[in-house]
C-alpha atoms as a PDB file:
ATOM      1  CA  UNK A   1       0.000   0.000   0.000  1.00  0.00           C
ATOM      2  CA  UNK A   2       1.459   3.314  -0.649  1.00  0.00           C
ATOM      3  CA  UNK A   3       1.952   5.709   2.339  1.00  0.00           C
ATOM      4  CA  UNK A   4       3.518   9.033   3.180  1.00  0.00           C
ATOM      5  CA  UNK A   5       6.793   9.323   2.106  1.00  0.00           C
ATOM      6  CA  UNK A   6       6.657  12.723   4.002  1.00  0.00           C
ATOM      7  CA  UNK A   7       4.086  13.226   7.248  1.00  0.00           C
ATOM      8  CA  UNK A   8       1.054  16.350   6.304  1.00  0.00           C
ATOM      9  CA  UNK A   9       2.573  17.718  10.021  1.00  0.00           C
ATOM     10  CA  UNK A  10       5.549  18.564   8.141  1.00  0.00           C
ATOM     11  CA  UNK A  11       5.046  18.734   4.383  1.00  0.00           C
ATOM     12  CA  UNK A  12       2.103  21.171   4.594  1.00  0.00           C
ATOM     13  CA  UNK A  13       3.003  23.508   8.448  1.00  0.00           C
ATOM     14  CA  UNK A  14       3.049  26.685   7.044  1.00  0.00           C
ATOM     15  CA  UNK A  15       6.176  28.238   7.879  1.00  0.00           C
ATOM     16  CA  UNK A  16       7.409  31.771   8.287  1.00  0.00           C
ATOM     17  CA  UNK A  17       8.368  31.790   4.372  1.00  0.00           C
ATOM     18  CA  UNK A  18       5.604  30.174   3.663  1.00  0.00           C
ATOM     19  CA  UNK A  19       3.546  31.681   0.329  1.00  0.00           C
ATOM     20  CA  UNK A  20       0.150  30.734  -0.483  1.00  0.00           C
ATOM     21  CA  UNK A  21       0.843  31.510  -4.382  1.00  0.00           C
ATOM     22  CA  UNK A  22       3.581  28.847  -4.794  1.00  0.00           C
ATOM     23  CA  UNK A  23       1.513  25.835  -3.788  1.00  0.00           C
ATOM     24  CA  UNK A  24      -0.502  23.933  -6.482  1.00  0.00           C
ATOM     25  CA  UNK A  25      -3.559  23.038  -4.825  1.00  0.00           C
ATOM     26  CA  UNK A  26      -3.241  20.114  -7.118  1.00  0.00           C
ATOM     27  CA  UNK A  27      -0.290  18.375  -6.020  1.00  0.00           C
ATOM     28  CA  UNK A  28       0.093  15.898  -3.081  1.00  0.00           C
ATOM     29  CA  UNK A  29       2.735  16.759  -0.856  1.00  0.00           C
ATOM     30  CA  UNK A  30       3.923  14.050   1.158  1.00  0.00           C
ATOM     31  CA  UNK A  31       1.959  11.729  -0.499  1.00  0.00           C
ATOM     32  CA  UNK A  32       3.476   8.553  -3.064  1.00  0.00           C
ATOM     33  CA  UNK A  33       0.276   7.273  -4.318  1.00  0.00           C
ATOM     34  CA  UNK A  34      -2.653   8.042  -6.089  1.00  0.00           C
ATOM     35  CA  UNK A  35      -6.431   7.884  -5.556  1.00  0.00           C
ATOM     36  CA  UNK A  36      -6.765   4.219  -5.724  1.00  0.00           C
ATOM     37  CA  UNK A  37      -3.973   3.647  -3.177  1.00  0.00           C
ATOM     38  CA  UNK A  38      -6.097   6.549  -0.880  1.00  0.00           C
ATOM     39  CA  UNK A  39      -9.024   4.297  -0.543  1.00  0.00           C
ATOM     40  CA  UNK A  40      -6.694   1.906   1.423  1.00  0.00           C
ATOM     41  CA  UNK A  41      -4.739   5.026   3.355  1.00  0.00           C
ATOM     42  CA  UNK A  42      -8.300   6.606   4.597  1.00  0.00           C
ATOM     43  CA  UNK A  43      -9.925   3.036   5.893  1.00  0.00           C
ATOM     44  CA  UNK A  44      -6.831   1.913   8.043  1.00  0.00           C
ATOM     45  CA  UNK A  45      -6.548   5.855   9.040  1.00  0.00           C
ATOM     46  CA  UNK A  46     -10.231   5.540  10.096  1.00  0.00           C
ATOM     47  CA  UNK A  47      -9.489   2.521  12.249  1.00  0.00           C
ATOM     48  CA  UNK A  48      -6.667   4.004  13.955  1.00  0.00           C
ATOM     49  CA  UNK A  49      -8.747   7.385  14.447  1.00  0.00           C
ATOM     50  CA  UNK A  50     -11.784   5.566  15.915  1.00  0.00           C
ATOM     51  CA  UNK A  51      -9.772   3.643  18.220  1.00  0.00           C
ATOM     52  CA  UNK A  52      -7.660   6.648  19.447  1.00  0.00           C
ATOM     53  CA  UNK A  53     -11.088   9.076  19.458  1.00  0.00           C
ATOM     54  CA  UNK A  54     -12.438   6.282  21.806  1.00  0.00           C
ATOM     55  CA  UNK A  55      -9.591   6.428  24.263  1.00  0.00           C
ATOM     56  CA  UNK A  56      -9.374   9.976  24.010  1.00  0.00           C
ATOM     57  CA  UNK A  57     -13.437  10.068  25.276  1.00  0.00           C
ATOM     58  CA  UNK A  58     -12.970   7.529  27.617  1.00  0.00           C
ATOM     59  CA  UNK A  59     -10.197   9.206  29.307  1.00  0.00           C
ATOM     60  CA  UNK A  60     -11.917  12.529  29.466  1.00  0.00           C
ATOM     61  CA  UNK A  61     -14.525  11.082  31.159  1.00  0.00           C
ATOM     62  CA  UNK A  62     -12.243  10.126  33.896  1.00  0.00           C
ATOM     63  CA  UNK A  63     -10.996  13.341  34.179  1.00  0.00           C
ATOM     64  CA  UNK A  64      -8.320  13.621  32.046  1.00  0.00           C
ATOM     65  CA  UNK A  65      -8.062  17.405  30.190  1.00  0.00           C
ATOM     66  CA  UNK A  66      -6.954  16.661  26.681  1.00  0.00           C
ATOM     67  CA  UNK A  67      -9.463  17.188  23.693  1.00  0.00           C
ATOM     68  CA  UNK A  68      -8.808  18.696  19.967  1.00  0.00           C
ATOM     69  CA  UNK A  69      -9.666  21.565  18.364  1.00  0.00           C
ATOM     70  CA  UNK A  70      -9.881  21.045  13.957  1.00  0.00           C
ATOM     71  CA  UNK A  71     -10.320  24.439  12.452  1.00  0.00           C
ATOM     72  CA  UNK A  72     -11.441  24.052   9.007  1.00  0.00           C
ATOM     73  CA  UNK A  73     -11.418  27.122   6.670  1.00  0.00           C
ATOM     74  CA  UNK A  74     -11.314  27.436   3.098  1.00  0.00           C
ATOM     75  CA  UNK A  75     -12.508  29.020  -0.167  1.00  0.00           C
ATOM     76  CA  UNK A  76     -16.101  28.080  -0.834  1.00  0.00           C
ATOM     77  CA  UNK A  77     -16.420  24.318  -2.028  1.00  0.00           C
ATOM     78  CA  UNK A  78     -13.319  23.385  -0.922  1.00  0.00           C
ATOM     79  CA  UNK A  79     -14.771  20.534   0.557  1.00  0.00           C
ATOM     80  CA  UNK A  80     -14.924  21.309   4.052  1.00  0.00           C
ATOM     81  CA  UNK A  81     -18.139  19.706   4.586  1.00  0.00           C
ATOM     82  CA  UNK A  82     -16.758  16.609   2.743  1.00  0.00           C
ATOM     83  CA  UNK A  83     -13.554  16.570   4.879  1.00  0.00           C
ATOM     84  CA  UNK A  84     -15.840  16.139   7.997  1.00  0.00           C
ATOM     85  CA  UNK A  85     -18.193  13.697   6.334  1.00  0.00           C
ATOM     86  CA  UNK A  86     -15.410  11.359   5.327  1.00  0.00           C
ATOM     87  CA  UNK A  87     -12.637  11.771   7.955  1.00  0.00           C
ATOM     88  CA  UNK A  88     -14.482  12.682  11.179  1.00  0.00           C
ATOM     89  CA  UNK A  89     -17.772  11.147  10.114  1.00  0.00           C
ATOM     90  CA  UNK A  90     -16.028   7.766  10.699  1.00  0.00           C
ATOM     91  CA  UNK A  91     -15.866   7.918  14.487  1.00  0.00           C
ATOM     92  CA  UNK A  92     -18.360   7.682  17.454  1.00  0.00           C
ATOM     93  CA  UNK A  93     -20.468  10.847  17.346  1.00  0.00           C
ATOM     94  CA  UNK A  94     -20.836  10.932  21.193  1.00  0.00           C
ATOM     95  CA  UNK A  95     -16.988  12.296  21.484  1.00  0.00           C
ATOM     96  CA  UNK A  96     -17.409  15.036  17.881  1.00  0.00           C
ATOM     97  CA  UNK A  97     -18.372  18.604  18.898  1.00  0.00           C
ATOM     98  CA  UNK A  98     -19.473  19.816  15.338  1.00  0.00           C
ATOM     99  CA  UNK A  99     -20.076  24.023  14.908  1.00  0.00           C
ATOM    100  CA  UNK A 100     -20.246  26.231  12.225  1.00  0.00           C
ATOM    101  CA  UNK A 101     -19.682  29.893  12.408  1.00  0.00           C
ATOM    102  CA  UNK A 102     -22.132  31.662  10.192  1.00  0.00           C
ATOM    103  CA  UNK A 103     -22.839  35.190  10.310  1.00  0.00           C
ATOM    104  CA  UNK A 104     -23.515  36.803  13.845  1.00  0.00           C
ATOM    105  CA  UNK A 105     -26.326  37.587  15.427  1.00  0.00           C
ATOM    106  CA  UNK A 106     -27.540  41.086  16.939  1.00  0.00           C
ATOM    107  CA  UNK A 107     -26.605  39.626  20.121  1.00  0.00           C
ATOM    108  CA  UNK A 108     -23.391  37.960  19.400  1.00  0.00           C
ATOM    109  CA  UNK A 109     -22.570  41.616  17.655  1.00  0.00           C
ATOM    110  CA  UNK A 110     -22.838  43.235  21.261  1.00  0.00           C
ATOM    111  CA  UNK A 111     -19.914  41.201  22.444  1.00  0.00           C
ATOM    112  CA  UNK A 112     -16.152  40.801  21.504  1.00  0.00           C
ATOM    113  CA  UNK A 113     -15.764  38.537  18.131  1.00  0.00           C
ATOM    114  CA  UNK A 114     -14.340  35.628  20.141  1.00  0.00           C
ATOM    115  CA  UNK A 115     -16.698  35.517  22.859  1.00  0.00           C
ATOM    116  CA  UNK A 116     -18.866  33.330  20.524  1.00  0.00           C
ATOM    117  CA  UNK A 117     -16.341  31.335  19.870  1.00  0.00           C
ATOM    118  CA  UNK A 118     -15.325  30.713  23.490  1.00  0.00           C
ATOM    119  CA  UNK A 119     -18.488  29.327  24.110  1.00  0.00           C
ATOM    120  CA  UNK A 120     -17.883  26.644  21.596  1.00  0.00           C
ATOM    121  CA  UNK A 121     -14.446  25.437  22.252  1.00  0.00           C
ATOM    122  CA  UNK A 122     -14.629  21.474  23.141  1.00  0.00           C
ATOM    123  CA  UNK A 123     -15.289  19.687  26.179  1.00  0.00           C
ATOM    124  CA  UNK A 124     -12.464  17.298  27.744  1.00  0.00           C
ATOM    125  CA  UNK A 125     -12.171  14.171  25.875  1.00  0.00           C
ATOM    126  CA  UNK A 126     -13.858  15.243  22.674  1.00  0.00           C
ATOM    127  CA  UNK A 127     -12.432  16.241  18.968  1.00  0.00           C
ATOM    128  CA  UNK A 128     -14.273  19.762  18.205  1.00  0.00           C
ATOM    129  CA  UNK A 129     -14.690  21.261  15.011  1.00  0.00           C
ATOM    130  CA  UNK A 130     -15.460  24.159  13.990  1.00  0.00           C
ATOM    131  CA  UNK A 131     -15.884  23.812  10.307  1.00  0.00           C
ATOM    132  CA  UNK A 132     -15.212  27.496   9.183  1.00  0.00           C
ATOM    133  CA  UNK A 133     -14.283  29.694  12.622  1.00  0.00           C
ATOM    134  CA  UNK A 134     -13.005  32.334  14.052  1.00  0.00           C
ATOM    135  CA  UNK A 135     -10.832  33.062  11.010  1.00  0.00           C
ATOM    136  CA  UNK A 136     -14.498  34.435   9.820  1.00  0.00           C
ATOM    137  CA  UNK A 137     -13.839  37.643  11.506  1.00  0.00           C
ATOM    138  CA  UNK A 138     -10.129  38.304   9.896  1.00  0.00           C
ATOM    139  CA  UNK A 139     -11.067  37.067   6.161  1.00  0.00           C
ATOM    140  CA  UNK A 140     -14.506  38.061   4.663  1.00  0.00           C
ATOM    141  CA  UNK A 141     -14.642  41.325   7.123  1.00  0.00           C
ATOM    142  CA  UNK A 142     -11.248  42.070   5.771  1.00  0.00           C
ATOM    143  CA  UNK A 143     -11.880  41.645   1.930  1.00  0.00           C
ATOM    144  CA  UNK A 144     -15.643  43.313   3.009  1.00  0.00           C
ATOM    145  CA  UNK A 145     -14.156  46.088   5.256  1.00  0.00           C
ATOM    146  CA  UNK A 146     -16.771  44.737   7.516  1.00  0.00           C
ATOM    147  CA  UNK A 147     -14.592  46.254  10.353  1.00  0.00           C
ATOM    148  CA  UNK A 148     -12.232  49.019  10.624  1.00  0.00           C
ATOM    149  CA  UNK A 149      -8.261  47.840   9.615  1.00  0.00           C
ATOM    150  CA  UNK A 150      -7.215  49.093  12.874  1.00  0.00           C
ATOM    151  CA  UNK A 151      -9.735  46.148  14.748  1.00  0.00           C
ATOM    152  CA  UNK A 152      -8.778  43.463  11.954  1.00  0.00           C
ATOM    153  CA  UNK A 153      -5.199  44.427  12.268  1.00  0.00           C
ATOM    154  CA  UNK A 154      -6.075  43.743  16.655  1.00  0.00           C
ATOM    155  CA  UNK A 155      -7.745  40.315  16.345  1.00  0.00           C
ATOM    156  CA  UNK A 156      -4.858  38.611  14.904  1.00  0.00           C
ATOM    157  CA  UNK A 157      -3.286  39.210  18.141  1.00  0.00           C
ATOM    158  CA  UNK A 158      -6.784  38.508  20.078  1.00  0.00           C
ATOM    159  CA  UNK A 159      -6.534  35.276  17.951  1.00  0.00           C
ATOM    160  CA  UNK A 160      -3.150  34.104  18.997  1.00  0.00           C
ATOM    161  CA  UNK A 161      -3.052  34.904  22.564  1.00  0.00           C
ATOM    162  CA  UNK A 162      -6.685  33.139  22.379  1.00  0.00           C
ATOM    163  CA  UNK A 163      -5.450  29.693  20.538  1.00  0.00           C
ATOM    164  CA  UNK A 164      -2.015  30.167  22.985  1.00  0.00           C
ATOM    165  CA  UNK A 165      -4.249  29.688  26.355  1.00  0.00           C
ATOM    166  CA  UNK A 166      -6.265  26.660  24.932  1.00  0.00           C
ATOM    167  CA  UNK A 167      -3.209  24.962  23.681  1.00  0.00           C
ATOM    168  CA  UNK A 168      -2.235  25.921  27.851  1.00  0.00           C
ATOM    169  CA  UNK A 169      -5.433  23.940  29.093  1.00  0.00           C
ATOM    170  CA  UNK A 170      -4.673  21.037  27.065  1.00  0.00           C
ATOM    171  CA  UNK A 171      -6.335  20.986  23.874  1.00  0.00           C
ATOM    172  CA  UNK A 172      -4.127  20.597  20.658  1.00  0.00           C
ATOM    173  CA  UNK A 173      -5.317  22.586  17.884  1.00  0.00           C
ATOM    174  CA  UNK A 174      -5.250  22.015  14.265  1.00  0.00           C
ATOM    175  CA  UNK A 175      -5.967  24.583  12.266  1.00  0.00           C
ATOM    176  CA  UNK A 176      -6.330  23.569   8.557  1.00  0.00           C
ATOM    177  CA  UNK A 177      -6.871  25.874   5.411  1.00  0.00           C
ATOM    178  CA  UNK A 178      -8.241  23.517   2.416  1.00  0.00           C
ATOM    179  CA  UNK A 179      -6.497  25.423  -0.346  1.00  0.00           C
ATOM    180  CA  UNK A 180      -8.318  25.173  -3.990  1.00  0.00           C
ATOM    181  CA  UNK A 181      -7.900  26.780  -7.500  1.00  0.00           C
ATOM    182  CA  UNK A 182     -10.186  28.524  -9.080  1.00  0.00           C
ATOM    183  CA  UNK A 183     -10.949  26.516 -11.996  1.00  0.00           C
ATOM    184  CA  UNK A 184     -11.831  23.201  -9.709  1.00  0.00           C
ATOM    185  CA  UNK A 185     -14.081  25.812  -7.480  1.00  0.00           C
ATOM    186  CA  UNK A 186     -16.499  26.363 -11.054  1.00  0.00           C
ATOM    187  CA  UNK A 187     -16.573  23.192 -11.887  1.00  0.00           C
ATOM    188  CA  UNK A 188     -17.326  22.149  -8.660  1.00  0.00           C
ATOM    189  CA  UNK A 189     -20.077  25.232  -8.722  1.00  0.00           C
ATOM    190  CA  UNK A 190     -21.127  23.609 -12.126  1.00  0.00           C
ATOM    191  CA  UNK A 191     -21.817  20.477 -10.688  1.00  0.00           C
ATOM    192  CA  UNK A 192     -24.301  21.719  -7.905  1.00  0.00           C
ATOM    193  CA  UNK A 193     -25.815  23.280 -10.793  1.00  0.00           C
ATOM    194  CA  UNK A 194     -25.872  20.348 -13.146  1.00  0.00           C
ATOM    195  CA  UNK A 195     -27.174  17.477 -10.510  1.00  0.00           C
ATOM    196  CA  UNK A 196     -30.737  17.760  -8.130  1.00  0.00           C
ATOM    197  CA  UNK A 197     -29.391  16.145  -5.395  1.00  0.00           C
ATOM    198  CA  UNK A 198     -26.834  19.153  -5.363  1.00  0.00           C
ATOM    199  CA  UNK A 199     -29.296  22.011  -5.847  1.00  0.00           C
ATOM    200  CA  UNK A 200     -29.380  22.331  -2.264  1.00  0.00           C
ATOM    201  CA  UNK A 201     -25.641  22.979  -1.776  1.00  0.00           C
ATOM    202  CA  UNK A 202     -25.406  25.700  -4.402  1.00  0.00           C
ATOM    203  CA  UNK A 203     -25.642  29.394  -3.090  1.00  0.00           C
ATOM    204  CA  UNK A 204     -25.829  32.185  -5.404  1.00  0.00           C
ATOM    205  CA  UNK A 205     -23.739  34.397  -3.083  1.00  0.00           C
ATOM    206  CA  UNK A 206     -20.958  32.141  -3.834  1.00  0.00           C
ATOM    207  CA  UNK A 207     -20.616  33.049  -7.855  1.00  0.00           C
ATOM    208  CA  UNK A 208     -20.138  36.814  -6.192  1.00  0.00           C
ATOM    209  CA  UNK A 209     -17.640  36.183  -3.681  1.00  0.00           C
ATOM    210  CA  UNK A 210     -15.685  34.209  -6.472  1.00  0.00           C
ATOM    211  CA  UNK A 211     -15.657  38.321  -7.397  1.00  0.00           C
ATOM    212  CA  UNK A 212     -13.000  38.678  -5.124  1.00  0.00           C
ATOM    213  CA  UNK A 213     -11.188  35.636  -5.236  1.00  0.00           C
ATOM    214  CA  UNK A 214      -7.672  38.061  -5.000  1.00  0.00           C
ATOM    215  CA  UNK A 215      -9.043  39.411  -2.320  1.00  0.00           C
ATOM    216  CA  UNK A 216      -9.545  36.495  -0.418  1.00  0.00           C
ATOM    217  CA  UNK A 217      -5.911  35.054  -1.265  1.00  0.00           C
ATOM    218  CA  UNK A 218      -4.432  37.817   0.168  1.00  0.00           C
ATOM    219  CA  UNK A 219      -6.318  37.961   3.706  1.00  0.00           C
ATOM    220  CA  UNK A 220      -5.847  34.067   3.781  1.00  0.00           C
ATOM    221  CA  UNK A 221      -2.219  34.717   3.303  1.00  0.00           C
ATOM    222  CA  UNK A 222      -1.589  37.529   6.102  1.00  0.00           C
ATOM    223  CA  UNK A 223      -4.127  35.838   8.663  1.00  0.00           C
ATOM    224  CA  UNK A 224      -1.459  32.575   8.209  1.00  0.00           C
ATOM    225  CA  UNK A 225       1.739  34.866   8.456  1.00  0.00           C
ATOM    226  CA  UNK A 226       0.170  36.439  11.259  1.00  0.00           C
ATOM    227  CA  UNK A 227      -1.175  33.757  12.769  1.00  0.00           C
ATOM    228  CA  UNK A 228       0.453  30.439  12.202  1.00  0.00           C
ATOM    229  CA  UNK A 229       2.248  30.062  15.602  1.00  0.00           C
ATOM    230  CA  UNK A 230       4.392  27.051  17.676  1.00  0.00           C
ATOM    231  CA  UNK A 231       1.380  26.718  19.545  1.00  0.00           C
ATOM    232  CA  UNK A 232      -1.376  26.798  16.710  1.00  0.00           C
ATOM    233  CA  UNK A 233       0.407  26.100  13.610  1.00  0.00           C
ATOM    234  CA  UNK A 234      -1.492  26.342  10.298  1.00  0.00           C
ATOM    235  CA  UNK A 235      -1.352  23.373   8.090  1.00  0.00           C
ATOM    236  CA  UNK A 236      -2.481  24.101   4.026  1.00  0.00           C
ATOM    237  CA  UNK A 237      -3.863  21.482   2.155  1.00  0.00           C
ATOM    238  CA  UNK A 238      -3.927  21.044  -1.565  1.00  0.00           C
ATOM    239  CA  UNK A 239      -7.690  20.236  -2.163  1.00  0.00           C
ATOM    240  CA  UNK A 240      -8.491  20.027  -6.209  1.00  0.00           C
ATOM    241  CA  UNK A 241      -7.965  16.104  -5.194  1.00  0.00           C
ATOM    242  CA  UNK A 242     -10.599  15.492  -2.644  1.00  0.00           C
ATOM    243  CA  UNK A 243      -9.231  12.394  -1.716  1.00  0.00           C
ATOM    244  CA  UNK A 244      -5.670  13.335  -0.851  1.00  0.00           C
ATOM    245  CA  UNK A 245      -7.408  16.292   0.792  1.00  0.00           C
ATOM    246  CA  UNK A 246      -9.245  14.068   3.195  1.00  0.00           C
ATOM    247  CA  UNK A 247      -6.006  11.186   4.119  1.00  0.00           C
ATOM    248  CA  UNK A 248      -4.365  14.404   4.298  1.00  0.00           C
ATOM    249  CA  UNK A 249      -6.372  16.028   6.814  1.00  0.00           C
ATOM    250  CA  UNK A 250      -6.990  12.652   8.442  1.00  0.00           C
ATOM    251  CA  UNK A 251      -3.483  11.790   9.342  1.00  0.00           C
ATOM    252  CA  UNK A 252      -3.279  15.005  10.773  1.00  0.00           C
ATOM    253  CA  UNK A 253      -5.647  14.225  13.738  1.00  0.00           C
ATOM    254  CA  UNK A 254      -4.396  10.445  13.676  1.00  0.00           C
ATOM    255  CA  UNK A 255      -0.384  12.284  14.364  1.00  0.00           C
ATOM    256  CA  UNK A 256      -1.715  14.630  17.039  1.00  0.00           C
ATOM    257  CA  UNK A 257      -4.132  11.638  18.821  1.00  0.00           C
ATOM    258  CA  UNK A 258      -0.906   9.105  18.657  1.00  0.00           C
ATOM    259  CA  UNK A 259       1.059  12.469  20.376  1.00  0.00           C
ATOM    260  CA  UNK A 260      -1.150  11.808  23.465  1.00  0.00           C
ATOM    261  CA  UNK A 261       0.238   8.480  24.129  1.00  0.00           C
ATOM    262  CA  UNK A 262      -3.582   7.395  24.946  1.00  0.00           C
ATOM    263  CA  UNK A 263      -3.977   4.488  27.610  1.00  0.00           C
ATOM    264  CA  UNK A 264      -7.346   2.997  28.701  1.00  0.00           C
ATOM    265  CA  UNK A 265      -8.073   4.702  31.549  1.00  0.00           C
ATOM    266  CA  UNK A 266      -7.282   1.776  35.218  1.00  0.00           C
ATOM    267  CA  UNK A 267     -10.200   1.141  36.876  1.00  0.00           C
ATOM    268  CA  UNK A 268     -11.719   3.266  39.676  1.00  0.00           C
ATOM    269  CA  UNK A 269     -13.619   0.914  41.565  1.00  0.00           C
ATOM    270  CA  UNK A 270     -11.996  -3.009  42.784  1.00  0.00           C
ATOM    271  CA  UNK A 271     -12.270  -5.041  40.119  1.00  0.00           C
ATOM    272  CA  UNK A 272     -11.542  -8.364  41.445  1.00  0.00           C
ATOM    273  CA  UNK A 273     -14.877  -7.504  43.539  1.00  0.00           C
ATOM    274  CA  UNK A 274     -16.633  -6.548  41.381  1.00  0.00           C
ATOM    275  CA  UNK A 275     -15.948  -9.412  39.285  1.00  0.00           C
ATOM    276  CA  UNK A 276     -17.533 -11.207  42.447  1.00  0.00           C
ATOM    277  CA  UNK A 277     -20.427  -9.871  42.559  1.00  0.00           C
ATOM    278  CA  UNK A 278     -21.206  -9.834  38.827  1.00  0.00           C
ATOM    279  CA  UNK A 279     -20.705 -14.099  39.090  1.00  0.00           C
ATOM    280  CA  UNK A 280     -23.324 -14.573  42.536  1.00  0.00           C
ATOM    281  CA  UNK A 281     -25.553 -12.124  40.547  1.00  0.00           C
END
């Protein structure tokens, strides 16, 4: 079976050189195979990940602090929704914290753009996701001027000191940008227009924000400058392949889970007892 000749956590962290422009989001860094041999990669990655998500749950109901935080952001139809679907999808639901950070409410509008967000961050033992995030409030309000520059130019600091304490408390974020050209986004736009059971996934607002596709190159590339840290790294992801998108994004958790060195958590109560009193039962 072919593998990764090179791990995602290293072919695709986003370093202090790094430039959005010079990656084709058709290649497959890391990677020495090709769809077929993905098929193979994403059900033995699936394994692993349900086996480590269940230890990770199981300990946090013991007690023990450690969760993840996936932060999935990316030009529209850059399979975000897919990447959860087919990656996280494949584990026990009890332990996934799933949100989505659309636009905010009068309320949420009276309070600071990560208080929201706060409330949303996972629980211990449990992989959160927030597919599309924070990062909201630093792209589309910067290509919208939605705020003033002076506020945009103060939440990439909000955001890092923010990411820094949860990464203190012991959750390990992963923040992922699913990175797509914009050929593969119209066809992909085509095809929601060309099949029924798509209808419902095609937005009109999304043919207009393709408008300022530029635009939205250019925040994505200062909010990961500015914001890919030790801490809170940001990892980009070709995505015109789906598949290698997903294994990609997949052995990301799997590295990070493995990290934790997860053990079953011992028993609390006497288990030779117990045993006991199960048998004269």
């Amino acid at each position: 079976m072919k593998a990764w000749k090179v791990d995602p956590s290293v072919a695709l962290k986003a370093g202090p050189k790094f430039a959005l422009a010079d990656l084709d989001p058709a290649s497959t860094p890391g990677f020495t195979g090709g769809k077929k041999d993905s098929e193979a990669v994403l059900a033995a990655g699936a394994a692993d990940l349900t086996a480590l998500q269940q230890r990770l749950y199981a300990r946090g109901v013991e007690g023990d602090e450690r969760r993840v935080l996936l932060v999935l952001q990316g030009m529209d139809t850059s399979g975000k929704d897919g990447t959860v679907r087919h990656v996280v999808g494949t584990t026990h639901p009890e332990g996934i914290a799933l949100k989505s950070f659309k636009a905010p409410t009068p309320w949420e509008r009276r309070h600071d753009f990560l208080w929201r967000v706060a409330r949303q961050v996972p629980g211990p033992g449990m992989i959160g996701v927030f597919n599309r995030s924070h990062y909201e409030d630093v792209l589309i309000q910067r290509v919208h001027q939605m705020a003033p520059a002076a506020e945009i130019e103060r939440r990439y600091g909000a955001i890092n000191d923010f990411e820094a304490g949860l990464v203190e408390r012991g959750i390990a974020v992963i923040k992922v940008m699913l990175h797509i050209s914009p050929d593969e986004q119209k066809a992909r736009l085509q095809e929601r227009l060309d099949r029924p059971d798509k209808y419902w996934k095609y937005n009109p607002s999304d043919v207009t924000e393709r408008g300022f596709w530029n635009e939205y190159q250019e925040a994505y590339q200062i909010a990961i400058t500015r914001t890919s840290t030790d801490a809170a790294p940001w990892y980009v992801v070709p995505a015109d392949r789906k598949w290698y998108a997903r294994i990609a994004v997949q052995r990301l958790l799997d590295g990070v889970l493995e990290g934790f060195d997860l053990t079953w958590p011992l028993p609390s109560f006497d288990l030779a007892a117990e045993k006991k009193r199960l048998k004269k039962s």
